[in-house]
C-alpha atoms as a PDB file:
ATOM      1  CA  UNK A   1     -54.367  34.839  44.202  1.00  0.00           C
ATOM      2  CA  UNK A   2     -54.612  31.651  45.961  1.00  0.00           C
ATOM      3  CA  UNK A   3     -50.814  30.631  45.587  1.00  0.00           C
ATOM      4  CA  UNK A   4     -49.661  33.794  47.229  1.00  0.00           C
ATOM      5  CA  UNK A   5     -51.995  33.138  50.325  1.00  0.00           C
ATOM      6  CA  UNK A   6     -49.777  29.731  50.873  1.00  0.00           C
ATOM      7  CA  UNK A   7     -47.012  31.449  50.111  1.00  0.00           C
ATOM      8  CA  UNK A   8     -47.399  33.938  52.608  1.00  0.00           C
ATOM      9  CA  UNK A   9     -48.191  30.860  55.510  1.00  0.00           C
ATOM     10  CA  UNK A  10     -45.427  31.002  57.871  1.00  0.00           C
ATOM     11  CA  UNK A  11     -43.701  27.441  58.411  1.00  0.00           C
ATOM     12  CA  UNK A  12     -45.552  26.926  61.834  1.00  0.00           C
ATOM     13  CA  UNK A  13     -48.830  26.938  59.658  1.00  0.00           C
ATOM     14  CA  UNK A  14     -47.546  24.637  57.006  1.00  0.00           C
ATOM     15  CA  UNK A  15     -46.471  21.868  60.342  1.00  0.00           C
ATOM     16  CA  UNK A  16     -49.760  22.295  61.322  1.00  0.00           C
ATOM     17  CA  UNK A  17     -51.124  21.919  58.040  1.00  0.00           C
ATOM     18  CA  UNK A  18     -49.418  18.809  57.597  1.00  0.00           C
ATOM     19  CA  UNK A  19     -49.742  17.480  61.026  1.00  0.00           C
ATOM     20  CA  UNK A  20     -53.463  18.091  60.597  1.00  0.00           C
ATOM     21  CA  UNK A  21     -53.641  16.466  57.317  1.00  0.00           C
ATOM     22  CA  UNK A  22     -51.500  13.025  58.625  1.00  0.00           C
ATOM     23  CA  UNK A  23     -53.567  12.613  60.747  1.00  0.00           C
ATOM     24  CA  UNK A  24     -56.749  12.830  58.429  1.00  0.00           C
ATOM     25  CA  UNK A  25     -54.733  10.608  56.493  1.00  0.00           C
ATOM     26  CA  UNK A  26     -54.209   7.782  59.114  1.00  0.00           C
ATOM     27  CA  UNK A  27     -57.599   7.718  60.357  1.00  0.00           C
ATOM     28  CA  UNK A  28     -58.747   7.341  56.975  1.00  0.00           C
ATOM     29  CA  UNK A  29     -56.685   4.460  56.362  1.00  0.00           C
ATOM     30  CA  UNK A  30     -57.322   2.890  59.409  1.00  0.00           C
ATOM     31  CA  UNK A  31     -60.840   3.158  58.895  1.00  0.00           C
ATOM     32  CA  UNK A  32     -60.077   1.196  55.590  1.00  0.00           C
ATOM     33  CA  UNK A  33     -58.186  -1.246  56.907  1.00  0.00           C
ATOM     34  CA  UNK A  34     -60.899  -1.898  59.720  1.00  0.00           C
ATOM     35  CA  UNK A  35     -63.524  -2.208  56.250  1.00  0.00           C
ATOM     36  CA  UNK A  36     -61.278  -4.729  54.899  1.00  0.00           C
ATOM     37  CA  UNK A  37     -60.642  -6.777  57.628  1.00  0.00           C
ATOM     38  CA  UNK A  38     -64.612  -6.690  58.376  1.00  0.00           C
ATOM     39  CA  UNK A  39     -65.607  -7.406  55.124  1.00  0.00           C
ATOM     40  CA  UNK A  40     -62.760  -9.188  52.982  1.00  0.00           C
ATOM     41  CA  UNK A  41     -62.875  -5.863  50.490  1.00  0.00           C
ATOM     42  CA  UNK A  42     -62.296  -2.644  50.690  1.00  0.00           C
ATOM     43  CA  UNK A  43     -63.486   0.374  48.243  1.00  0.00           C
ATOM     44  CA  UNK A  44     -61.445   2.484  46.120  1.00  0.00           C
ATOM     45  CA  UNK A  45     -61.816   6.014  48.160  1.00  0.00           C
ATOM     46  CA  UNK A  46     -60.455   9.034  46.301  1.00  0.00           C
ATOM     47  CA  UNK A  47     -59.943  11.093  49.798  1.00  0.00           C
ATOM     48  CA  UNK A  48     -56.997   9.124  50.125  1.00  0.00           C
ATOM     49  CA  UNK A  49     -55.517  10.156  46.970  1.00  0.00           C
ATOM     50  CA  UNK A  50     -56.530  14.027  47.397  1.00  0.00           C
ATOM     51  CA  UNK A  51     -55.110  14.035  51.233  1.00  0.00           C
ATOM     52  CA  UNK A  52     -51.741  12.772  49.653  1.00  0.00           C
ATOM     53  CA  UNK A  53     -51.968  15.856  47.192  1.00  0.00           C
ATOM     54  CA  UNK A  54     -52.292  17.893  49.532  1.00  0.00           C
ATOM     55  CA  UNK A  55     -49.661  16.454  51.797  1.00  0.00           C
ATOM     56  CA  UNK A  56     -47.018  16.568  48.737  1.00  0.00           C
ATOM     57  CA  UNK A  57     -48.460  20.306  48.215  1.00  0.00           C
ATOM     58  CA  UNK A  58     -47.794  21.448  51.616  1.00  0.00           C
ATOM     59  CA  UNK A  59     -44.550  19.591  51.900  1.00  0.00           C
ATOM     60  CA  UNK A  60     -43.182  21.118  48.476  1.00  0.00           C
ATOM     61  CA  UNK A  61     -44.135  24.934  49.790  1.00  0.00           C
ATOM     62  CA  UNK A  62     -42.595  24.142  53.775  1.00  0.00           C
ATOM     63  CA  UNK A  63     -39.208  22.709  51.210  1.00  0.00           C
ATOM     64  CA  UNK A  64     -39.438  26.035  49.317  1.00  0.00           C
ATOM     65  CA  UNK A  65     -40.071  28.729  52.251  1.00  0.00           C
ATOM     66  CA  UNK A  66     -36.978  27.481  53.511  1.00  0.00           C
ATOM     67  CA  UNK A  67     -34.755  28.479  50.382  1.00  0.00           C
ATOM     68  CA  UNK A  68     -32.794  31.427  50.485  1.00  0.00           C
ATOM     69  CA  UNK A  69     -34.195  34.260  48.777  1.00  0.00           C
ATOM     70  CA  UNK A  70     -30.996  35.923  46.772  1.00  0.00           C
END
């Protein structure tokens, strides 16, 4: 199953999961902000809402790897 292949990432692969996916997530929005300034608008993108998902995803697993198992 897909959820036990995350759960079975080590927390070095989740920081560089998230690392990797910040910085998606900045260059995205400073592309955005670059469109806006340009052009007085800016369009509704949905990779900026699906990078946060998986941002909060990886975040929630790195928060749960690090519970002790009892």
């Amino acid at each position: 199953m897909v959820s036990r292949q995350i759960a079975n990432l080590s927390q070095d692969d989740l920081s560089y999961l998230e690392k990797l996916l910040g910085r998606e997530f900045a260059s995205i929005n400073e592309r955005k902000q670059q469109f806006k300034t340009k052009n007085g608008w800016c369009p509704e993108e949905a990779n900026t809402k699906k990078l946060l998902r998986l941002m909060n995803a990886v975040s929630s697993q790195k928060r749960l790897t690090n519970i002790p198992k009892w």
